[in-house]
C-alpha atoms as a PDB file:
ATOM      1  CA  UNK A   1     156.540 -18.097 182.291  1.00  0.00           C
ATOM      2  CA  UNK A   2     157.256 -21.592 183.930  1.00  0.00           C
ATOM      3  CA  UNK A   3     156.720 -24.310 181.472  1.00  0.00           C
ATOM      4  CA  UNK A   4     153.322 -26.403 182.385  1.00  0.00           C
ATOM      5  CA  UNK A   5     152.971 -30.088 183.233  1.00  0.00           C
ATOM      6  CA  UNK A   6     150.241 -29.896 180.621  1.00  0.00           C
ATOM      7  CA  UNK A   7     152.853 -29.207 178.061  1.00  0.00           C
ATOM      8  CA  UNK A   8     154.922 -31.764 179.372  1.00  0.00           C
ATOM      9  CA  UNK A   9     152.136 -34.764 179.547  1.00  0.00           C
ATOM     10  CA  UNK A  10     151.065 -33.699 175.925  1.00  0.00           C
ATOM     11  CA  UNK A  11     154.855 -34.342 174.627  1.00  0.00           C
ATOM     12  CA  UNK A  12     154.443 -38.194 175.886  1.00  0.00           C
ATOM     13  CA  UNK A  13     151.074 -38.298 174.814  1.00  0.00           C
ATOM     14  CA  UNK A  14     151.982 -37.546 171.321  1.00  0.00           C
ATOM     15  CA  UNK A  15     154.709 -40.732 171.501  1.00  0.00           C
ATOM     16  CA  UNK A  16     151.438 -43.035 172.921  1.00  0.00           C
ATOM     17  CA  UNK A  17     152.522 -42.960 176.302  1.00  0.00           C
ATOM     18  CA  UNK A  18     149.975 -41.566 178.895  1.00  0.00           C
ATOM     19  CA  UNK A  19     147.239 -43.609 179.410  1.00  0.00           C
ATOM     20  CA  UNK A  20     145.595 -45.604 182.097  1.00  0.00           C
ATOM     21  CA  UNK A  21     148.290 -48.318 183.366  1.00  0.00           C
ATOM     22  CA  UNK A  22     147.600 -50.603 186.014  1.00  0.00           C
ATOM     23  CA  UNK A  23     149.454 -50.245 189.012  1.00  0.00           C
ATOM     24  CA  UNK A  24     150.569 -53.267 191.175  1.00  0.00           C
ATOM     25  CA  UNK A  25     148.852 -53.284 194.388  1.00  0.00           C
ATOM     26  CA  UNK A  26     150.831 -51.411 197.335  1.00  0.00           C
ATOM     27  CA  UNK A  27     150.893 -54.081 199.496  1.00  0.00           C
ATOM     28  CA  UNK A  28     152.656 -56.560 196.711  1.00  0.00           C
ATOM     29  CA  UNK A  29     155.037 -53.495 195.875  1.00  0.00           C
ATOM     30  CA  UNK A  30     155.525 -53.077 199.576  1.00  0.00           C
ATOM     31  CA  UNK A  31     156.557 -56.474 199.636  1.00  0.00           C
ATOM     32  CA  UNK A  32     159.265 -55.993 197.139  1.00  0.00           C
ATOM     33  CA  UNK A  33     163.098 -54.775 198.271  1.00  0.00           C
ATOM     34  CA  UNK A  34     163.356 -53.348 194.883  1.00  0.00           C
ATOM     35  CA  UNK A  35     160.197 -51.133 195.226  1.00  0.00           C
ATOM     36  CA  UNK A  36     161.023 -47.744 194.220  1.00  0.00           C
ATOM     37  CA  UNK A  37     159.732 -44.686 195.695  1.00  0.00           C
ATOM     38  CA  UNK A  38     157.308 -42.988 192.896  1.00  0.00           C
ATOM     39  CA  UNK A  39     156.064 -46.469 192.192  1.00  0.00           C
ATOM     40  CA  UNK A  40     155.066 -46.646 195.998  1.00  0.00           C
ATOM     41  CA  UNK A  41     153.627 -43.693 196.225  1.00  0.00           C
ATOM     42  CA  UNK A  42     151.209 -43.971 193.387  1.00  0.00           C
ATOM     43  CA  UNK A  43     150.086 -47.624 194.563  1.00  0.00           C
ATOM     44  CA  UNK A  44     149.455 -46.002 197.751  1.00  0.00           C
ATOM     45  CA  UNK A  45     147.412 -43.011 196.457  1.00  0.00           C
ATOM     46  CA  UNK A  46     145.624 -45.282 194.327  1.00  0.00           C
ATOM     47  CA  UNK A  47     144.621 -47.334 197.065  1.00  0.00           C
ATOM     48  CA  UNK A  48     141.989 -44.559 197.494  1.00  0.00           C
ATOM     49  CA  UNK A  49     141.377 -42.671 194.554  1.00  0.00           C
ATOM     50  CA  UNK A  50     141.481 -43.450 190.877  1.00  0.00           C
ATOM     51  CA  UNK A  51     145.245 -42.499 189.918  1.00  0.00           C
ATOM     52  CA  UNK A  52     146.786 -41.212 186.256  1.00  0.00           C
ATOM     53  CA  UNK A  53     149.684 -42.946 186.724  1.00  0.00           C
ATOM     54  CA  UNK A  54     151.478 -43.046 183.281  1.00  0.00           C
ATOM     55  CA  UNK A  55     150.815 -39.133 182.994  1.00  0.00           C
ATOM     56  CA  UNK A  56     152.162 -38.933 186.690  1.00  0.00           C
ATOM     57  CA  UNK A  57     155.483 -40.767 185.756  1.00  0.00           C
ATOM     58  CA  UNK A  58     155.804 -39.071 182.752  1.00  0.00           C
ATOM     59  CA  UNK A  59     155.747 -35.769 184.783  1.00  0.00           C
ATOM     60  CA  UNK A  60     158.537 -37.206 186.683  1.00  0.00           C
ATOM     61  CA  UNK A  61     160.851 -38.258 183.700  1.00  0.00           C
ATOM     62  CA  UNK A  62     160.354 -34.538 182.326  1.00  0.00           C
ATOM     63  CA  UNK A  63     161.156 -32.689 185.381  1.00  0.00           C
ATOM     64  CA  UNK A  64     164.410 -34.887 185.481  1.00  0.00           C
ATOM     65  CA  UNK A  65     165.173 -34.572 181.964  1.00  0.00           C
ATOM     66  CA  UNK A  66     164.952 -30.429 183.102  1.00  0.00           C
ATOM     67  CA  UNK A  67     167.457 -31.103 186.081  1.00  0.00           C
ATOM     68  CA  UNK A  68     170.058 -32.673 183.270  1.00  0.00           C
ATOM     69  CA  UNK A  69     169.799 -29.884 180.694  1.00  0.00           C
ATOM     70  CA  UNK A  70     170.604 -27.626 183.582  1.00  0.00           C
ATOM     71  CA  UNK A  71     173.453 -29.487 184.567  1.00  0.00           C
ATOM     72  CA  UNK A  72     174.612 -30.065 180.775  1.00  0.00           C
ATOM     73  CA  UNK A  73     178.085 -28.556 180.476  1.00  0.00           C
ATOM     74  CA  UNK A  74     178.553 -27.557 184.123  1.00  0.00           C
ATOM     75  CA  UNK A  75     180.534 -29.562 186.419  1.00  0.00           C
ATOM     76  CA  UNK A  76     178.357 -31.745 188.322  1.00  0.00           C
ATOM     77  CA  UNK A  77     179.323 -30.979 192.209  1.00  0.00           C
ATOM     78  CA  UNK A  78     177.410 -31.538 194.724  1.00  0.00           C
ATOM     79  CA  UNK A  79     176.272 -28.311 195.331  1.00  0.00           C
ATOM     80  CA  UNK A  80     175.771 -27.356 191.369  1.00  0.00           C
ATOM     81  CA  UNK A  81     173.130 -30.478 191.634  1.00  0.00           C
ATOM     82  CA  UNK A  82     171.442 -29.658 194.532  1.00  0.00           C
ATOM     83  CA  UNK A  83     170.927 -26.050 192.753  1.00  0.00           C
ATOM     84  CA  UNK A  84     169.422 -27.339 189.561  1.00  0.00           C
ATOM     85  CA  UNK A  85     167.079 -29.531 191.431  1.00  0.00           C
ATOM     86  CA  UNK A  86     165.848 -26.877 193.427  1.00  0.00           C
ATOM     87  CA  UNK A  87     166.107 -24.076 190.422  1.00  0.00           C
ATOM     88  CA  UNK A  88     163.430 -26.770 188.604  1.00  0.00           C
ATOM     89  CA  UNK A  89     161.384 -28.063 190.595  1.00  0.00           C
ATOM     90  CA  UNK A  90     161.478 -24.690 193.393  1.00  0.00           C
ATOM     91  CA  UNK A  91     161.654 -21.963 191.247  1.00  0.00           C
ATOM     92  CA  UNK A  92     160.774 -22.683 187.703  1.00  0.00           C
ATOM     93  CA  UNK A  93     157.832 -25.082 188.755  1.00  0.00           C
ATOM     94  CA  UNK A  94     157.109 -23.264 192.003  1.00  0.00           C
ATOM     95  CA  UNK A  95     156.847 -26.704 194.035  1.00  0.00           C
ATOM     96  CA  UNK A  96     156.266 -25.463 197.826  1.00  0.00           C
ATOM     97  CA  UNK A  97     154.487 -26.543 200.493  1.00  0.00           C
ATOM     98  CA  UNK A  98     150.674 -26.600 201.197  1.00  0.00           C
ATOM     99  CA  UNK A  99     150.546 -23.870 204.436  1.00  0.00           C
ATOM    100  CA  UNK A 100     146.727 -23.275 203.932  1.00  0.00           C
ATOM    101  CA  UNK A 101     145.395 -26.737 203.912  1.00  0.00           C
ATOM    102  CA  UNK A 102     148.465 -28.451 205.555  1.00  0.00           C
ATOM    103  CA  UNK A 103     147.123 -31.879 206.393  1.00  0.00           C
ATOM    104  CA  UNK A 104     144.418 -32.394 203.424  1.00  0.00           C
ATOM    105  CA  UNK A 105     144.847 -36.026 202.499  1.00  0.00           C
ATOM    106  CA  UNK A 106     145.543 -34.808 198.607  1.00  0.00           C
ATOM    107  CA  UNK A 107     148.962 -33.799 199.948  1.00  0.00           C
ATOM    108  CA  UNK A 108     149.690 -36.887 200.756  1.00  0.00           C
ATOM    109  CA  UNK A 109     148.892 -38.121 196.736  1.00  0.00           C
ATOM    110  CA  UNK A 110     151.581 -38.007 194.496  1.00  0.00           C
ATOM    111  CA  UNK A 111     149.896 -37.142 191.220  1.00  0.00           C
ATOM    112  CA  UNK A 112     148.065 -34.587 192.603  1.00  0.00           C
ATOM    113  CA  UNK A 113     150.837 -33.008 194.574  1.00  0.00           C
ATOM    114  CA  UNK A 114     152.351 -33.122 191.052  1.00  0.00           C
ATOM    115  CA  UNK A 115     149.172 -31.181 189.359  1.00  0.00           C
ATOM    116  CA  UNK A 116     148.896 -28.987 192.390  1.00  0.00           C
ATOM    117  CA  UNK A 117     152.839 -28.147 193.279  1.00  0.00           C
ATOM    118  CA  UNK A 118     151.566 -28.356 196.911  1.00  0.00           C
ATOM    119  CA  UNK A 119     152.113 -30.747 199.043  1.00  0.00           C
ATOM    120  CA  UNK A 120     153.513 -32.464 202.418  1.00  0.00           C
ATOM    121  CA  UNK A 121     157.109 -32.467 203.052  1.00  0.00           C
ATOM    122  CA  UNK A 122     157.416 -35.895 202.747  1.00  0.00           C
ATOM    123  CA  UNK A 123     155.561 -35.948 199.064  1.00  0.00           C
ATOM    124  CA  UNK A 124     157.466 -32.780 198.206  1.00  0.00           C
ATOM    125  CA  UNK A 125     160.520 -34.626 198.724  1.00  0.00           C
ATOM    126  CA  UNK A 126     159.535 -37.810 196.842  1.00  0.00           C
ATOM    127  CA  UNK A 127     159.144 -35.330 193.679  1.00  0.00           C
ATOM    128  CA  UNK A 128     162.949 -34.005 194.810  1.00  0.00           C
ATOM    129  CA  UNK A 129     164.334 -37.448 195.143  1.00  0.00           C
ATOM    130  CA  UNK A 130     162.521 -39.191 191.964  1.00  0.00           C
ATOM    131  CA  UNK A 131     163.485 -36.045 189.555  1.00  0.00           C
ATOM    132  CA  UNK A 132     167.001 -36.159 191.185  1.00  0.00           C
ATOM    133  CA  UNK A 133     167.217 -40.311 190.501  1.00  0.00           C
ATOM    134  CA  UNK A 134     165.877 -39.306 186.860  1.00  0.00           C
ATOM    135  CA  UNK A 135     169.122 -36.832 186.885  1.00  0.00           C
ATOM    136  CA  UNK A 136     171.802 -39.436 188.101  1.00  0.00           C
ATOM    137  CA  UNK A 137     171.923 -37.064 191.210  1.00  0.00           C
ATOM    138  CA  UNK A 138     172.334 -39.057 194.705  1.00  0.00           C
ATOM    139  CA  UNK A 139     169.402 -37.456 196.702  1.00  0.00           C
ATOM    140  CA  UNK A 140     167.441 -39.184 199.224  1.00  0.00           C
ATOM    141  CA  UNK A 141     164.747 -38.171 201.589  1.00  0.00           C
ATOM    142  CA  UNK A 142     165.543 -37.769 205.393  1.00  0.00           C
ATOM    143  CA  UNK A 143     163.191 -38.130 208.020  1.00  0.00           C
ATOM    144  CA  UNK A 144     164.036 -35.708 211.266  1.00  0.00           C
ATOM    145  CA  UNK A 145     161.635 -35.056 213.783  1.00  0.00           C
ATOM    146  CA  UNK A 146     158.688 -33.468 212.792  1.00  0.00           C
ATOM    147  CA  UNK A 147     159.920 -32.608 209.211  1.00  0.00           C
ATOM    148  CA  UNK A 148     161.001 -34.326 206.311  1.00  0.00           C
ATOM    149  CA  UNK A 149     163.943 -32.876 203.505  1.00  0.00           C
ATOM    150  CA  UNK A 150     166.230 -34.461 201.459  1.00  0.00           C
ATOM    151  CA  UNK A 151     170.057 -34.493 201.418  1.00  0.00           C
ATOM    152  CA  UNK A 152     172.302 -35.062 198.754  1.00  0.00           C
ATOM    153  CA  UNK A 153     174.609 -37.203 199.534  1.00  0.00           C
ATOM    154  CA  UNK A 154     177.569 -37.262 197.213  1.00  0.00           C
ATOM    155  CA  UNK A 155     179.687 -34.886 199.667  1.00  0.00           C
ATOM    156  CA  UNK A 156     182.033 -35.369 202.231  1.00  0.00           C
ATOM    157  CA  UNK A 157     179.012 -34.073 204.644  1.00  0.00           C
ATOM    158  CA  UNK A 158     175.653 -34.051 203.397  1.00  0.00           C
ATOM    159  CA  UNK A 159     173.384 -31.092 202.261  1.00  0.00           C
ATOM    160  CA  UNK A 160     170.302 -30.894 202.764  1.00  0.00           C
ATOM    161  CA  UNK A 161     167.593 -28.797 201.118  1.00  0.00           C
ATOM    162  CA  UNK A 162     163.979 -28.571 202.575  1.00  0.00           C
ATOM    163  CA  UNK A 163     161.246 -28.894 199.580  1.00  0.00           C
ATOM    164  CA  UNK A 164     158.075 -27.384 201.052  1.00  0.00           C
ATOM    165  CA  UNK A 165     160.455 -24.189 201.323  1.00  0.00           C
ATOM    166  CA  UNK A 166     160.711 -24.035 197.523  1.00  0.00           C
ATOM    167  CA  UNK A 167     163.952 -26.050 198.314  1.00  0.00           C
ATOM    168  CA  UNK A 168     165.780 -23.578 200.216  1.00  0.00           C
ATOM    169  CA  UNK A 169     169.075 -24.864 201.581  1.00  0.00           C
ATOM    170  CA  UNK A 170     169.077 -26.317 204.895  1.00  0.00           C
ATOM    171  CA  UNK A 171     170.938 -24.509 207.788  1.00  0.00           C
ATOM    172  CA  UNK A 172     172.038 -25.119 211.547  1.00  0.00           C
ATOM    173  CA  UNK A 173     173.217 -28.191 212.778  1.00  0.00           C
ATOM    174  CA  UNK A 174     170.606 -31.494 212.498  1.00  0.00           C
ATOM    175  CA  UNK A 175     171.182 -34.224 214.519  1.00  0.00           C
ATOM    176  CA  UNK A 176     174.258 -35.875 212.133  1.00  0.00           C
ATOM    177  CA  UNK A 177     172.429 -39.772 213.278  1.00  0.00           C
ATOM    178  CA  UNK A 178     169.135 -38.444 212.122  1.00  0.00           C
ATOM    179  CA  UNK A 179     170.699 -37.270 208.457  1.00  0.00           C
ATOM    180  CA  UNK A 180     170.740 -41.013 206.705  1.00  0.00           C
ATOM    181  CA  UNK A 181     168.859 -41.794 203.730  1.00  0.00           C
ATOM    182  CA  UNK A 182     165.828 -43.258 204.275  1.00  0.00           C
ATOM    183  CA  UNK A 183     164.886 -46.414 202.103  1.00  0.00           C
ATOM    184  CA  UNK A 184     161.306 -46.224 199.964  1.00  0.00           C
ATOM    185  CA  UNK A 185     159.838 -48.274 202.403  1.00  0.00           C
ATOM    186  CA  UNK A 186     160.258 -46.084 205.128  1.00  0.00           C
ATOM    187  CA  UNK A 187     159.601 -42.988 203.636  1.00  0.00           C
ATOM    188  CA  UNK A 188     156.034 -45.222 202.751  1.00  0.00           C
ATOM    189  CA  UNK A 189     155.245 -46.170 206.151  1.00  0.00           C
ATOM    190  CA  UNK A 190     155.652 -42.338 207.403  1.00  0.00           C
ATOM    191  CA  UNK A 191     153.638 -41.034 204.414  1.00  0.00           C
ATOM    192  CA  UNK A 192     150.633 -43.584 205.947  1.00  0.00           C
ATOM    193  CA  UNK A 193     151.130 -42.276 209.312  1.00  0.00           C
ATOM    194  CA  UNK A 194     150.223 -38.950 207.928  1.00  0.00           C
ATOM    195  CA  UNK A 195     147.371 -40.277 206.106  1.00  0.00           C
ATOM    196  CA  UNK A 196     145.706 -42.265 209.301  1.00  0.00           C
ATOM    197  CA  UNK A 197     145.208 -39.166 211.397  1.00  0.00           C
ATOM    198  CA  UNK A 198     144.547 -36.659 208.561  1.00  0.00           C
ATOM    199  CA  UNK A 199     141.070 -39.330 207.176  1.00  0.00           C
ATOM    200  CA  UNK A 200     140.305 -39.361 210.979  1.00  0.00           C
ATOM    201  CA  UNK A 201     140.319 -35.592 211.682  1.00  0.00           C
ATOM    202  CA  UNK A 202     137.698 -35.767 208.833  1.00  0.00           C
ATOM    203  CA  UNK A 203     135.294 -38.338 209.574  1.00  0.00           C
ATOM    204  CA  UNK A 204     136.235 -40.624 207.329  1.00  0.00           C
ATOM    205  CA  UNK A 205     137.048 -43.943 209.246  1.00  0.00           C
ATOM    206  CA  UNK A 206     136.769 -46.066 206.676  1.00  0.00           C
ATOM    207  CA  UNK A 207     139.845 -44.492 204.652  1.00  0.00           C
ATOM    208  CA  UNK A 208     141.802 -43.932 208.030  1.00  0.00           C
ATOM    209  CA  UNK A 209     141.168 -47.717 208.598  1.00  0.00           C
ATOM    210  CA  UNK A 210     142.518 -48.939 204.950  1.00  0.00           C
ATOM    211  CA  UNK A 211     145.379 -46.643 205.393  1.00  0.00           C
ATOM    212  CA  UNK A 212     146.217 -48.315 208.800  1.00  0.00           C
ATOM    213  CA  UNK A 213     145.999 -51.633 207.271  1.00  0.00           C
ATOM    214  CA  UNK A 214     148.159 -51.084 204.410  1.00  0.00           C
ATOM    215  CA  UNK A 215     150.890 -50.348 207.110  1.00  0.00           C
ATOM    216  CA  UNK A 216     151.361 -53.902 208.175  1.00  0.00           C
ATOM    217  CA  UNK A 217     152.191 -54.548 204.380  1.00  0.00           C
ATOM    218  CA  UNK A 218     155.600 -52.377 204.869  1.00  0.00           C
ATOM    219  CA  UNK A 219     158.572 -53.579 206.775  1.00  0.00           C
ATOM    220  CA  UNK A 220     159.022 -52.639 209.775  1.00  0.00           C
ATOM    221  CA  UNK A 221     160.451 -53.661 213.236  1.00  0.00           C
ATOM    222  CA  UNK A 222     157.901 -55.679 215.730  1.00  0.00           C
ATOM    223  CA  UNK A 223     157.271 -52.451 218.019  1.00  0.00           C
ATOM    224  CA  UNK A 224     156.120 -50.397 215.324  1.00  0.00           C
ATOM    225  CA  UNK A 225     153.910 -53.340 213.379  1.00  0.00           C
ATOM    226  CA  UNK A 226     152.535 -53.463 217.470  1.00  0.00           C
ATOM    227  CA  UNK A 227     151.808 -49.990 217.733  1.00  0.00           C
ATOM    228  CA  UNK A 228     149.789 -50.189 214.399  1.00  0.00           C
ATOM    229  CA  UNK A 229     147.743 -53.372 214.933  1.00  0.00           C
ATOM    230  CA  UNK A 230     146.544 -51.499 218.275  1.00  0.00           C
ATOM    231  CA  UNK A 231     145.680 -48.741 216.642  1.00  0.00           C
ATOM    232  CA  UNK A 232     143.747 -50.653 214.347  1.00  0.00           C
ATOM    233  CA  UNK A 233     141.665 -52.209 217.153  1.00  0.00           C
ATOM    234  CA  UNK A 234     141.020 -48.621 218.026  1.00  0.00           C
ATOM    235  CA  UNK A 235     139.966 -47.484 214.622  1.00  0.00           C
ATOM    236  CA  UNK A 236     137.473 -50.907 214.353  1.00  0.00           C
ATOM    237  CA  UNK A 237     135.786 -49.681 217.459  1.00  0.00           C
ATOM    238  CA  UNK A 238     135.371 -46.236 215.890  1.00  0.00           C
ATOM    239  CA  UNK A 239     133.544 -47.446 213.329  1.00  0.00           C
ATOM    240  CA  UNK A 240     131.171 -50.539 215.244  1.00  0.00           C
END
């Protein structure tokens, strides 16, 4: 039986750890260079929904104290790390992708991607990448066209394992300009992009408009800050 994340949140909530922290706003941590990703994504999910976010961090620092005990005594290669990550978080804790509900907007939420073991690509990766940086393992996400994996890349070329496929390795040639680690605030702006359309294909305006807002918080070049602020003026008009 795969160990649960109930299990794991009880073990820091015997040391006084899990309990309601307060989470910087996502447009301050947006604003920082030294914003890291799991941070990021809870300020965003909290943004619309009240968010656990000690328990969800705690979650985090157990699946990548799993990834280490794994690696203990092995010889850390790149491949042998790429194995345990997926080995934990694909087949032990069963993380996959959402295929019934694809674009729900709780697959875009961290801590309940966490709960669930569901998710987006993109949030599927952030659990890859934030267990892996728990691990000392060099994985980052990569964004290609129309999906979203992670790479590690401590090897000569880099390899690349797709999370909502319970981290199955990645095969065939990608694009080798598309395969660079993206930074946090990247991987943040895409994660929005999903959110915008999947609060509009449910009526929800309001959300879709906050989550279009928080956008112009994250750094990005002038086109793409243009392409949101027109959007934006759409969205208003949606909802006068």
């Amino acid at each position: 039986m795969c160990p649960t994340f109930d299990v794991l949140a009880a073990d820091a909530s015997m040391l006084g750890i899990l309990r309601w922290m307060q989470l910087p706003r996502f447009e301050d941590l947006a604003g920082s260079a030294d914003a890291t990703l799991d941070l990021l994504a809870l300020a965003l999910a909290a943004a619309f929904r009240p968010v656990e976010a000690a328990r969800a961090l705690a979650t985090l620092d157990g699946l990548g104290a799993e990834v280490v005990r794994v690696l203990d005594g092995s010889a850390r290669t790149p491949r042998a790390e790429a194995l345990a990550l997926s080995h934990v978080l694909g087949t032990v804790h069963g993380f996959t992708g959402d295929t019934e509900q694809y674009d729900r907007p709780e697959n875009s939420m961290l801590d309940r991607v966490l709960e669930r073991q569901r998710g987006l690509p993109i949030l599927l990766s952030v659990v890859y990448v934030e267990a892996a940086r728990r691990a000392d393992v060099p994985l980052a996400g990569v964004g290609l066209p129309g999906h979203y994996v992670v790479a590690h890349f401590g090897a000569i070329e880099p390899l690349l394992l797709d999370p909502f496929s319970g981290g199955a390795e990645v095969t065939g040639d990608a694009p080798a300009a598309l395969v660079r680690p993206w930074s946090p605030h990247e991987t943040a702006m895409r994660m929005l992009n999903n959110l915008v359309p999947a609060f509009r294909r449910r009526g929800d305006l309001t959300r879709a408009l906050r989550a279009a807002e928080m956008r112009l918080a994250v750094p990005a070049d002038t086109d793409e800050h243009n392409r949101v602020r027109a959007e934006l003026v759409a969205l208003r008009a949606g909802l006068n």
